[in-house]
PDB file of N, CA and C in Angstrom:
ATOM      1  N   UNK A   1      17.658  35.806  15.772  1.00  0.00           N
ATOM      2  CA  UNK A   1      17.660  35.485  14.368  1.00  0.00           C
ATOM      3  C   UNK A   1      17.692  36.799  13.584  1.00  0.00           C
ATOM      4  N   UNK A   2      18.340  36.796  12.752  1.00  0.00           N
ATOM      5  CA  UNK A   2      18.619  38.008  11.686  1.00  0.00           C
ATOM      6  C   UNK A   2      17.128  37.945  10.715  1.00  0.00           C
ATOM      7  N   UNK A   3      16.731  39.678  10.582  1.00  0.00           N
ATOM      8  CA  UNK A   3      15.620  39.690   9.925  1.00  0.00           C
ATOM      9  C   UNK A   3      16.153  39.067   8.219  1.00  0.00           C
ATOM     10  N   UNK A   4      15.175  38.607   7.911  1.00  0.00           N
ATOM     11  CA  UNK A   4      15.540  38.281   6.719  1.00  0.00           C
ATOM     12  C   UNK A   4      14.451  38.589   5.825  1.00  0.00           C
ATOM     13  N   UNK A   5      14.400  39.105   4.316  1.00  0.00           N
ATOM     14  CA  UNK A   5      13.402  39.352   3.207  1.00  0.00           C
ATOM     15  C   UNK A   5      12.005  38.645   3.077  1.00  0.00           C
ATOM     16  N   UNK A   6      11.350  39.065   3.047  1.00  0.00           N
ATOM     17  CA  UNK A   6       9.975  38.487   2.871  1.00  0.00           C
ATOM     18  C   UNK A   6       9.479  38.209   1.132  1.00  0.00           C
ATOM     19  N   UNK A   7       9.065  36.984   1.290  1.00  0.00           N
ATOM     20  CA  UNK A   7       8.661  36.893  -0.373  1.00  0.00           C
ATOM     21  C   UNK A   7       7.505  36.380  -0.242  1.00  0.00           C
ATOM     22  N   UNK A   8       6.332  36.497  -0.933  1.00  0.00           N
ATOM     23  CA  UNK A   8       5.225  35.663  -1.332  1.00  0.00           C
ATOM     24  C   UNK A   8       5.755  34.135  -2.443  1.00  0.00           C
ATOM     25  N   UNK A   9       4.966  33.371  -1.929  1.00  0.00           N
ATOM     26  CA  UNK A   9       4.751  32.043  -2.973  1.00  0.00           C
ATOM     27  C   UNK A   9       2.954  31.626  -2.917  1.00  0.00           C
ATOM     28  N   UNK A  10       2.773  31.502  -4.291  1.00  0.00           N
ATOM     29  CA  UNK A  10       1.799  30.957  -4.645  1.00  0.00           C
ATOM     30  C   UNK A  10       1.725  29.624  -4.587  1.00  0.00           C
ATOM     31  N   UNK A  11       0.721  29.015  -4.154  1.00  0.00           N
ATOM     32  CA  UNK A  11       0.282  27.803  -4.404  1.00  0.00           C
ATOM     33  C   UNK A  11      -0.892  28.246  -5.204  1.00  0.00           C
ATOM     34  N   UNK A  12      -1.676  26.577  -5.428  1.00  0.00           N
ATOM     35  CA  UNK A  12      -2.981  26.777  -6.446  1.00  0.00           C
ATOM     36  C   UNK A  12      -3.906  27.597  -6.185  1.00  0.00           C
ATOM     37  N   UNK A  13      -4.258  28.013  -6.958  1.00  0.00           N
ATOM     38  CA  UNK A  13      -5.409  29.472  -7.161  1.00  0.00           C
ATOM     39  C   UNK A  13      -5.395  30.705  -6.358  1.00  0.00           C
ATOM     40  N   UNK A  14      -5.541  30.896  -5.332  1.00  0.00           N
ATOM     41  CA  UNK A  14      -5.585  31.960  -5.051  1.00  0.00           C
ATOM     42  C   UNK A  14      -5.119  32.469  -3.400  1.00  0.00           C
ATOM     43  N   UNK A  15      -4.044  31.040  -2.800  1.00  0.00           N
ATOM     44  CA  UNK A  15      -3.461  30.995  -1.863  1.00  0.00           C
ATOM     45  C   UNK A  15      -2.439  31.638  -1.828  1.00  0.00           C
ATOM     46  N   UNK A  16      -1.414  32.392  -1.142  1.00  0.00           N
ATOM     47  CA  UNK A  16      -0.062  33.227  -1.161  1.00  0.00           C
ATOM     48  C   UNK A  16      -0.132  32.591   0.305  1.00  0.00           C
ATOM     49  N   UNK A  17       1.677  32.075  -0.019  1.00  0.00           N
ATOM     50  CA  UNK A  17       2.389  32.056   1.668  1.00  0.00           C
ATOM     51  C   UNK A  17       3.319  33.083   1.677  1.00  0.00           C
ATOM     52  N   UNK A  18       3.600  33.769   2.709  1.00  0.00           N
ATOM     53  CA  UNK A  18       4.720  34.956   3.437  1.00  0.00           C
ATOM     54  C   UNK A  18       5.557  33.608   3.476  1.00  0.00           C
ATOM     55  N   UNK A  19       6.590  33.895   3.121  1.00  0.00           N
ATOM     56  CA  UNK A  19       8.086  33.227   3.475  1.00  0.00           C
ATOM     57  C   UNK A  19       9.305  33.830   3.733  1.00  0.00           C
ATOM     58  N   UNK A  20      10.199  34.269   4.981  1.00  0.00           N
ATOM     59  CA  UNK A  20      10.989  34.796   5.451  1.00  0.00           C
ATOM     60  C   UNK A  20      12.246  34.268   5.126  1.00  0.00           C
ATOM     61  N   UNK A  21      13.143  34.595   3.670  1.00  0.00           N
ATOM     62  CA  UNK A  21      14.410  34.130   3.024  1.00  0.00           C
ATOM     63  C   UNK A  21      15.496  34.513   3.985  1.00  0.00           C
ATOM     64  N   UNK A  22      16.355  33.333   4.113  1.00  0.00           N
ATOM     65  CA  UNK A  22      17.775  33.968   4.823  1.00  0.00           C
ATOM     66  C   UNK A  22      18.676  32.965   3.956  1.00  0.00           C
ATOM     67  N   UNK A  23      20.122  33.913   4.239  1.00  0.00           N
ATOM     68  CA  UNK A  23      20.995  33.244   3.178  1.00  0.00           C
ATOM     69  C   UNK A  23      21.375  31.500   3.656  1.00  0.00           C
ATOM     70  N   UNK A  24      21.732  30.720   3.237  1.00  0.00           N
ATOM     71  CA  UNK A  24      22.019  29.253   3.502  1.00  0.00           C
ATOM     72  C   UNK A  24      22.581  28.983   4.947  1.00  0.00           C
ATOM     73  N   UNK A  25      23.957  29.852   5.187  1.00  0.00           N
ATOM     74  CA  UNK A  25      24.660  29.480   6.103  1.00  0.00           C
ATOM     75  C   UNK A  25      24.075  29.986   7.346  1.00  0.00           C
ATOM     76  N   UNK A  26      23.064  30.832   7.122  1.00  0.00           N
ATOM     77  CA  UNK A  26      22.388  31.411   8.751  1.00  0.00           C
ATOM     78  C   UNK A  26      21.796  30.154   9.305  1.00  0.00           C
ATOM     79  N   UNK A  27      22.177  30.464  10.558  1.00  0.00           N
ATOM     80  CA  UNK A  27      21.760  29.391  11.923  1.00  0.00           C
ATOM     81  C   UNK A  27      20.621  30.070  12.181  1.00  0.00           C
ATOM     82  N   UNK A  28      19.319  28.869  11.822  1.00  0.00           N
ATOM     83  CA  UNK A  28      18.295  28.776  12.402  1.00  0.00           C
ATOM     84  C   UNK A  28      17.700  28.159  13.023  1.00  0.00           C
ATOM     85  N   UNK A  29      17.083  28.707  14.266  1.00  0.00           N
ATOM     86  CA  UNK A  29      16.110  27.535  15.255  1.00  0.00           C
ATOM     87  C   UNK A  29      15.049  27.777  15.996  1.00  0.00           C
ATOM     88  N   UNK A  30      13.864  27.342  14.887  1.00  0.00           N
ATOM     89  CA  UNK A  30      12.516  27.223  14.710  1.00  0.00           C
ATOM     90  C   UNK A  30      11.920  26.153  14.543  1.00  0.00           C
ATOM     91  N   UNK A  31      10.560  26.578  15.135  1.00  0.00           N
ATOM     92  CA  UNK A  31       9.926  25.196  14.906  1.00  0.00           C
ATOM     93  C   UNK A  31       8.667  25.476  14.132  1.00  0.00           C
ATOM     94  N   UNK A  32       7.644  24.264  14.077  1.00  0.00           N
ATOM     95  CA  UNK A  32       6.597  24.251  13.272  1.00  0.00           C
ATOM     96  C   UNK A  32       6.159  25.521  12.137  1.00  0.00           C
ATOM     97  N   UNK A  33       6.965  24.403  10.432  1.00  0.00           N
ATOM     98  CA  UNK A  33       6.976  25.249   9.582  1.00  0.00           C
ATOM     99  C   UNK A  33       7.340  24.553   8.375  1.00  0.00           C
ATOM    100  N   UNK A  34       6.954  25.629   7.152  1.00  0.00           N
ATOM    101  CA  UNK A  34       7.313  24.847   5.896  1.00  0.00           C
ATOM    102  C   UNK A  34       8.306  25.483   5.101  1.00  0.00           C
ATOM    103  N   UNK A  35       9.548  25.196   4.956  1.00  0.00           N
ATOM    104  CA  UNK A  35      10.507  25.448   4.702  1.00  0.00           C
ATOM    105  C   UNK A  35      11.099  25.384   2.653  1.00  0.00           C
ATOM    106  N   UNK A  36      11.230  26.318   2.111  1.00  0.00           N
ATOM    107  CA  UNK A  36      12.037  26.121   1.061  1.00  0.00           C
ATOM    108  C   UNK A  36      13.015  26.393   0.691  1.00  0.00           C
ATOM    109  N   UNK A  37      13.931  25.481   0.127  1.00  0.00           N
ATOM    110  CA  UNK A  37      15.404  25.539  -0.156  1.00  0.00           C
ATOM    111  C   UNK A  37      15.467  26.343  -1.350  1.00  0.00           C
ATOM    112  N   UNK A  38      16.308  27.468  -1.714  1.00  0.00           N
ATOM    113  CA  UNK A  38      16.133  28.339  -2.617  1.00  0.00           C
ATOM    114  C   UNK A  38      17.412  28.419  -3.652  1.00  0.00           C
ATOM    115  N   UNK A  39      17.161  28.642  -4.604  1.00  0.00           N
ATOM    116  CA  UNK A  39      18.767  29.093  -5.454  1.00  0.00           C
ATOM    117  C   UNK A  39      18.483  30.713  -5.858  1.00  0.00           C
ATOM    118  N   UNK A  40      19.587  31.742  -5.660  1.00  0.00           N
ATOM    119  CA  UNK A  40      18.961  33.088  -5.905  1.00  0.00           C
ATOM    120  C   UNK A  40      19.602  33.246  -7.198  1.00  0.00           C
ATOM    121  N   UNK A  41      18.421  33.424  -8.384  1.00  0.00           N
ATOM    122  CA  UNK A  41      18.631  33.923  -9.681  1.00  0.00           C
ATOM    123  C   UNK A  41      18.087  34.860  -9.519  1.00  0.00           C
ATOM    124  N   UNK A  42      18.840  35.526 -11.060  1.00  0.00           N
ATOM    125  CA  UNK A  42      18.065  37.103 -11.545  1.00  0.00           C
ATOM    126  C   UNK A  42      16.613  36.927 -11.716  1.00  0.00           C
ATOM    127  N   UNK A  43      15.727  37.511 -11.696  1.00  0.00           N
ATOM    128  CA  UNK A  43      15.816  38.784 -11.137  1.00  0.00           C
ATOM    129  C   UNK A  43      15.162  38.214  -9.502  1.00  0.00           C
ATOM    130  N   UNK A  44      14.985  37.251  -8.715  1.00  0.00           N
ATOM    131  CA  UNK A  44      14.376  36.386  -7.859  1.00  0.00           C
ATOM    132  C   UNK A  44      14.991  34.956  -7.784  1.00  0.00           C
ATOM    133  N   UNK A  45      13.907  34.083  -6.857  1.00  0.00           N
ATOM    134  CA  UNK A  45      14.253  32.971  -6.620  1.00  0.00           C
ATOM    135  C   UNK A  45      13.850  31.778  -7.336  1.00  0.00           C
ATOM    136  N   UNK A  46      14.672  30.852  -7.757  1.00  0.00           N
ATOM    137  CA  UNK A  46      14.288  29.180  -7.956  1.00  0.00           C
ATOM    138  C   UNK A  46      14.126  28.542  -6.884  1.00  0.00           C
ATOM    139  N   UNK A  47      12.931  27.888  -7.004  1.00  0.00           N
ATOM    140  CA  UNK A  47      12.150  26.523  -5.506  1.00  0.00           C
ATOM    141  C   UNK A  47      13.459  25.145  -5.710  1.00  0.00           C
ATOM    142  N   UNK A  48      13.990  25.034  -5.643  1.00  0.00           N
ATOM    143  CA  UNK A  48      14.427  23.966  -5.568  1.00  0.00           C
ATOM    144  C   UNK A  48      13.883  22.821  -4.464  1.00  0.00           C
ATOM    145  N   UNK A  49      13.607  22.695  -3.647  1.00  0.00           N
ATOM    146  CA  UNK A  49      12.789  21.901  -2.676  1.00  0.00           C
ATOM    147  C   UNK A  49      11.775  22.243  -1.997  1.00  0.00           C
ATOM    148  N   UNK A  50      10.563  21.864  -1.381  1.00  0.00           N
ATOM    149  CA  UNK A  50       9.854  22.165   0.086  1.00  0.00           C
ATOM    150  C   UNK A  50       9.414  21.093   0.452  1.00  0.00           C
ATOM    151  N   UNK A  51       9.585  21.178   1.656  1.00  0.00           N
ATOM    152  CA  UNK A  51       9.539  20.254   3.073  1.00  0.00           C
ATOM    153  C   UNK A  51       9.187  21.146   4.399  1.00  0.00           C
ATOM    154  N   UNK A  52       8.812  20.093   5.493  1.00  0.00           N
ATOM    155  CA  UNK A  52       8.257  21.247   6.339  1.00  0.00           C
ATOM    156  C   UNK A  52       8.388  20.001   7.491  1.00  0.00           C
ATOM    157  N   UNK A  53       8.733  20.783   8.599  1.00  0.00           N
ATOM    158  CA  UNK A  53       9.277  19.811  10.134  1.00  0.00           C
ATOM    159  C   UNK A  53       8.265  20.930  11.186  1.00  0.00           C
ATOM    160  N   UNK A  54       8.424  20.206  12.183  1.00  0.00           N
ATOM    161  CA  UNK A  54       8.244  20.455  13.712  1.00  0.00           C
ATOM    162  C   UNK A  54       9.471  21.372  14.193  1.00  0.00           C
ATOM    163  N   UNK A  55      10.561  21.259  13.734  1.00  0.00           N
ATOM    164  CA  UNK A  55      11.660  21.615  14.368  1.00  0.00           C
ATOM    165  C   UNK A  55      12.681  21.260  13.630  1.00  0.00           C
ATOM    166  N   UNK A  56      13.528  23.085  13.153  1.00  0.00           N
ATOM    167  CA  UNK A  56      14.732  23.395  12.427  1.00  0.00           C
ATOM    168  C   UNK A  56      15.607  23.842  13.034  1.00  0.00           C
ATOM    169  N   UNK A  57      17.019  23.308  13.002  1.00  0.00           N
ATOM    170  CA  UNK A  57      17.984  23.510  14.075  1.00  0.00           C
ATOM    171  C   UNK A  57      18.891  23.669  13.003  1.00  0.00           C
ATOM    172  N   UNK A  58      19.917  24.563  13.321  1.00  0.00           N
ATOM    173  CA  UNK A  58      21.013  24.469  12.561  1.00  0.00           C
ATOM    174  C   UNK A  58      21.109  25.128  11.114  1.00  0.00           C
ATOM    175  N   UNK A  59      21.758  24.961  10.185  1.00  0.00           N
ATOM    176  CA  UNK A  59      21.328  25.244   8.910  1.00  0.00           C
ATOM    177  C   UNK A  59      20.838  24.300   7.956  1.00  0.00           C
ATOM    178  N   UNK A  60      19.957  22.927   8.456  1.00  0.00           N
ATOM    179  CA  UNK A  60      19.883  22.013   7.824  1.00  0.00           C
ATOM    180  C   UNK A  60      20.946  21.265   7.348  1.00  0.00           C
ATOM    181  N   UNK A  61      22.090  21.194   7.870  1.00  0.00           N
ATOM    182  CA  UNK A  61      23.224  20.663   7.354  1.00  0.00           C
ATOM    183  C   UNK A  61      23.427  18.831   7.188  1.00  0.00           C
ATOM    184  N   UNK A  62      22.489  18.519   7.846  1.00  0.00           N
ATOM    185  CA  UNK A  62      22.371  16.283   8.319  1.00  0.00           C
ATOM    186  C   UNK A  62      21.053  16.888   7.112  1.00  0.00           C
ATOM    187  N   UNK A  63      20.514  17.564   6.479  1.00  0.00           N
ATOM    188  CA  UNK A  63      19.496  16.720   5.630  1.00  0.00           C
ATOM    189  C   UNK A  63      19.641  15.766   4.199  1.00  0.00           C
ATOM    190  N   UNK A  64      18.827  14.644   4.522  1.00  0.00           N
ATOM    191  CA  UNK A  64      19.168  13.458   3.455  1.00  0.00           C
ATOM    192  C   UNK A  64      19.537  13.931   1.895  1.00  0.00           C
ATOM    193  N   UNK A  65      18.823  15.493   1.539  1.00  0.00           N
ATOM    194  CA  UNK A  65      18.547  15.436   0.398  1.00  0.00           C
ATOM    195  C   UNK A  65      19.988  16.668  -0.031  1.00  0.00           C
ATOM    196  N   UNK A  66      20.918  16.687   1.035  1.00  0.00           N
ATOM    197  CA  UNK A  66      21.852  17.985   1.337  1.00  0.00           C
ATOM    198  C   UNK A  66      22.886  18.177  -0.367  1.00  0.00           C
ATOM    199  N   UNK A  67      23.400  16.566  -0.228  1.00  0.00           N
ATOM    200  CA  UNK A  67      24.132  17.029  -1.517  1.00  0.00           C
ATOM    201  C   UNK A  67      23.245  17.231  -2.783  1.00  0.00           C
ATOM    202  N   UNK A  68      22.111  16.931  -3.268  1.00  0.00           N
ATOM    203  CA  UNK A  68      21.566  17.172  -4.098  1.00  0.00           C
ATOM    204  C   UNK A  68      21.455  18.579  -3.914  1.00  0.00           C
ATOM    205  N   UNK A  69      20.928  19.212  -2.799  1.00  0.00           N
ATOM    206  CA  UNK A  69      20.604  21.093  -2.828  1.00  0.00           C
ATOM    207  C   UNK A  69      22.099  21.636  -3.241  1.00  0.00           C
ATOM    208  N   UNK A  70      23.497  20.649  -2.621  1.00  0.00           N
ATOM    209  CA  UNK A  70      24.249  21.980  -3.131  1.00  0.00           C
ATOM    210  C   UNK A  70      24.494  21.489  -4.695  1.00  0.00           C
ATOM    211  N   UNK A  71      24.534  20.188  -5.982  1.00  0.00           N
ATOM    212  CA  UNK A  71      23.969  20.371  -6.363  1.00  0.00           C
ATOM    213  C   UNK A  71      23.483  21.238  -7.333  1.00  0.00           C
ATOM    214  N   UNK A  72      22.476  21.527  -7.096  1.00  0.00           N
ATOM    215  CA  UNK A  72      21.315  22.267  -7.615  1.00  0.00           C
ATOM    216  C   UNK A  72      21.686  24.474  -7.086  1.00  0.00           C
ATOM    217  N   UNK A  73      22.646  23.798  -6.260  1.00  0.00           N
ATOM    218  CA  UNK A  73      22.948  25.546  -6.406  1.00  0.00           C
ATOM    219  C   UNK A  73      22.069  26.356  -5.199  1.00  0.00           C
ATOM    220  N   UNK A  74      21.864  25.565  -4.485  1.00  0.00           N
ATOM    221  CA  UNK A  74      21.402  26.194  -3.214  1.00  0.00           C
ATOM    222  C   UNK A  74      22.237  27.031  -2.734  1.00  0.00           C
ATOM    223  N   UNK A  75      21.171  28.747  -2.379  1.00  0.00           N
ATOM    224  CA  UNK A  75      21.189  29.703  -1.676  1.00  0.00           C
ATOM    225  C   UNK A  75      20.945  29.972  -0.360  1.00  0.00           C
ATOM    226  N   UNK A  76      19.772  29.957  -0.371  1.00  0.00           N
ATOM    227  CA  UNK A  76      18.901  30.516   0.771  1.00  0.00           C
ATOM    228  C   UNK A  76      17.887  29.473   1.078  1.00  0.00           C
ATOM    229  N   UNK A  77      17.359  29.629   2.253  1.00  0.00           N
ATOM    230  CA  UNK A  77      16.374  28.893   2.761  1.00  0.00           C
ATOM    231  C   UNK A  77      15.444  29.987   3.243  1.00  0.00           C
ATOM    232  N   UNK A  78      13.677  29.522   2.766  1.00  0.00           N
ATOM    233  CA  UNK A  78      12.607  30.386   3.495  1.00  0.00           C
ATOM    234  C   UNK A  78      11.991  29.554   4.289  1.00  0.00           C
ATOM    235  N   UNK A  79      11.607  30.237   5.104  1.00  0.00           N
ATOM    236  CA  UNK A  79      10.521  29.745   6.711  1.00  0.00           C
ATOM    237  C   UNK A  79       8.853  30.484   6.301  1.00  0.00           C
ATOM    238  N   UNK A  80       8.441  29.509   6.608  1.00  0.00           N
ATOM    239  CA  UNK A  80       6.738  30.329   6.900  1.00  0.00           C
ATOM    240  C   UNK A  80       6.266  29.173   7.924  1.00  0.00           C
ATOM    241  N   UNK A  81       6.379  30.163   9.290  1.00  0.00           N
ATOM    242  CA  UNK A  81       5.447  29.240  10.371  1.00  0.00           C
ATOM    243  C   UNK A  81       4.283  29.200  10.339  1.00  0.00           C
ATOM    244  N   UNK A  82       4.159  27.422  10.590  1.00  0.00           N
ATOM    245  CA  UNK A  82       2.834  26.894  10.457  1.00  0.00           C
ATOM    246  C   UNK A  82       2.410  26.027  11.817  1.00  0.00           C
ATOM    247  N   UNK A  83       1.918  26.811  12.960  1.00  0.00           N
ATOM    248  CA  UNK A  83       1.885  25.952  14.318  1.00  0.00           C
ATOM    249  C   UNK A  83       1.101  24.565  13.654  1.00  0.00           C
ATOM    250  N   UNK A  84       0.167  24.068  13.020  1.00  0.00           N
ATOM    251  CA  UNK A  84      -0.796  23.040  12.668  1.00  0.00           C
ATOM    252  C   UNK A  84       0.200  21.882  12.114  1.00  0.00           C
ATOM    253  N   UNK A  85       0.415  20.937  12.232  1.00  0.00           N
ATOM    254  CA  UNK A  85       1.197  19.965  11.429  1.00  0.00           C
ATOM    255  C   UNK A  85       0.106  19.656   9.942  1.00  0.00           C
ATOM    256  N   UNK A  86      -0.865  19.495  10.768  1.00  0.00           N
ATOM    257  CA  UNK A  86      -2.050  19.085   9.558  1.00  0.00           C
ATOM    258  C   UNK A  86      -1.538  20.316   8.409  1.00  0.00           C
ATOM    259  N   UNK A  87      -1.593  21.321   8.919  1.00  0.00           N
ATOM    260  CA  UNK A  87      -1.648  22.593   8.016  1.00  0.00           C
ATOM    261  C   UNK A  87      -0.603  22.658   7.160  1.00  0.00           C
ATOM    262  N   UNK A  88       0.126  22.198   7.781  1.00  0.00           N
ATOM    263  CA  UNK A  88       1.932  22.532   7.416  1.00  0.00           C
ATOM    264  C   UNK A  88       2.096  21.445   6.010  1.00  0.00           C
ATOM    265  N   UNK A  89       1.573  20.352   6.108  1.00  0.00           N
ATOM    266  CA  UNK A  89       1.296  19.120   5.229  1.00  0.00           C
ATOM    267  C   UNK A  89       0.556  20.133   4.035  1.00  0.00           C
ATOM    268  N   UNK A  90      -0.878  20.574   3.965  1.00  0.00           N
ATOM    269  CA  UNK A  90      -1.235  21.043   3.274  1.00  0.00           C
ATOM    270  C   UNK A  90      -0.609  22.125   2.515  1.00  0.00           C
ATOM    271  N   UNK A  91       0.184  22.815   3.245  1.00  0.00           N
ATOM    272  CA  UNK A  91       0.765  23.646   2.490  1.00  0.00           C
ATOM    273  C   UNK A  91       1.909  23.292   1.367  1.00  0.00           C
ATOM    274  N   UNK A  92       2.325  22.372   2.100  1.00  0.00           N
ATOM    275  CA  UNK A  92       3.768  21.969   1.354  1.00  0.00           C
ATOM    276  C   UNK A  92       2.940  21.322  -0.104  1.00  0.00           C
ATOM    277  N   UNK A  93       1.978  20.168   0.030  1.00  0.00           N
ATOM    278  CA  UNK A  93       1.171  20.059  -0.912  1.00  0.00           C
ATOM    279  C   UNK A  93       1.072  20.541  -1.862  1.00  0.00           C
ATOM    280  N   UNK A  94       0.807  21.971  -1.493  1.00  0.00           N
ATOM    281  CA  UNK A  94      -0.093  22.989  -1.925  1.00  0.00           C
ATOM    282  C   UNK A  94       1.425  23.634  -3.304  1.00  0.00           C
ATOM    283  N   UNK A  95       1.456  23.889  -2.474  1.00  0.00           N
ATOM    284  CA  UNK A  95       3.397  24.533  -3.125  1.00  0.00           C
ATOM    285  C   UNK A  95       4.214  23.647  -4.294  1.00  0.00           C
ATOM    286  N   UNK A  96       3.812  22.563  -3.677  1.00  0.00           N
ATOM    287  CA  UNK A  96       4.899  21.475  -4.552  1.00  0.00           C
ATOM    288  C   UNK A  96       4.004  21.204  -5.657  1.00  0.00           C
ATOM    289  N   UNK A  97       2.636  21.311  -5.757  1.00  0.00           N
ATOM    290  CA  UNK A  97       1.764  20.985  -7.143  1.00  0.00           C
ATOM    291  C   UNK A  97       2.179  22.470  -7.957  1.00  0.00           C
ATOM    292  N   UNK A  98       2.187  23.397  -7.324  1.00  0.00           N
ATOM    293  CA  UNK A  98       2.313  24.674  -7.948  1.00  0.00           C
ATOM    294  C   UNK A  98       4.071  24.858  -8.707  1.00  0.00           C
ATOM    295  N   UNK A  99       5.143  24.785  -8.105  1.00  0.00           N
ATOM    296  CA  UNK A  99       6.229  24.833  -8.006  1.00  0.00           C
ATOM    297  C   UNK A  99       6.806  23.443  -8.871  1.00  0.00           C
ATOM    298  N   UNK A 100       6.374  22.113  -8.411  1.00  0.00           N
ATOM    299  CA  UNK A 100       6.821  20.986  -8.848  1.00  0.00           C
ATOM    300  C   UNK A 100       8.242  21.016  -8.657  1.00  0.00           C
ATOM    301  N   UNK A 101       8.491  21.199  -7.837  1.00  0.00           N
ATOM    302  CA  UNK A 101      10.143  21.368  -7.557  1.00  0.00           C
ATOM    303  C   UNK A 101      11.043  19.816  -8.330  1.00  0.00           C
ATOM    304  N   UNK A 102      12.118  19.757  -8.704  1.00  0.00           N
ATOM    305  CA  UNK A 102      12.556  18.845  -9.089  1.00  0.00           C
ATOM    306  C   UNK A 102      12.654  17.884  -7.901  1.00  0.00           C
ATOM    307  N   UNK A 103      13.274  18.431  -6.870  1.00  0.00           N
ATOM    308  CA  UNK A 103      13.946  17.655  -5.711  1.00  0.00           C
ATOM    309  C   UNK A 103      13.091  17.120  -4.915  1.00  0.00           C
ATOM    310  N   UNK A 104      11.641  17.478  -5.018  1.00  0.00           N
ATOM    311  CA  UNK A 104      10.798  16.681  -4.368  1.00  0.00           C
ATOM    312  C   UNK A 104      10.578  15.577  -5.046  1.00  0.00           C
ATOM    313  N   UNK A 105      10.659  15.247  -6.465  1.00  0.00           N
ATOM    314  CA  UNK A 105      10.396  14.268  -7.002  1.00  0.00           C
ATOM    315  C   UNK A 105      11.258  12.581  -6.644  1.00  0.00           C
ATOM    316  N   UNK A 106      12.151  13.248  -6.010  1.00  0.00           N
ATOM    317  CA  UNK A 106      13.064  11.789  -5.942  1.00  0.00           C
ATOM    318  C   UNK A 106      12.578  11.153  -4.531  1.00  0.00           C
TER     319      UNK A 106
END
């Protein structure tokens, strides 16, 4: 896997996740993690989605919510592994109250 940029995201109060950005079309295959779909504006990124699997294959290309990300102008996708499923839940939680992404709403 190609190194890719590291960004912090906040969730509520005083949590930061490491998230490892790669551009859209990179083939990735990882598992247990919480994943966000990104659009790259100046001067940084827009959340457009988070979701989080057991296991990412591919570039997400079969996901349900695919034409809405392109859409919305999807870039990049970030990874932050989370071996815990429990954990991985919480985080995404955690992110999406902070972020409120549109695309989670539907």
């Amino acid at each position: 896997m190609d190194k890719g940029k590291t960004i912090l995201l906040n969730g509520m109060g005083d949590r930061t996740y490491v998230f490892t950005v790669y551009p859209w079309q990179t083939k990735l295959i990882c598992s247990s993690l919480v994943y966000v779909v990104l659009r790259r504006d100046w001067p940084g990124y827009s959340v457009l989605y988070i979701g989080n699997t057991g296991m990412l294959s591919g570039h997400i290309s079969d996901h349900p919510l695919l034409q809405k990300f392109n859409a919305a102008g999807k870039t990049h996708i970030g990874i932050h592994i989370e071996p815990s499923s429990f954990m991985r839940e919480v985080k995404q939680k955690d992110l999406i109250i902070n972020f409120m992404p549109t695309l989670n709403r539907d």
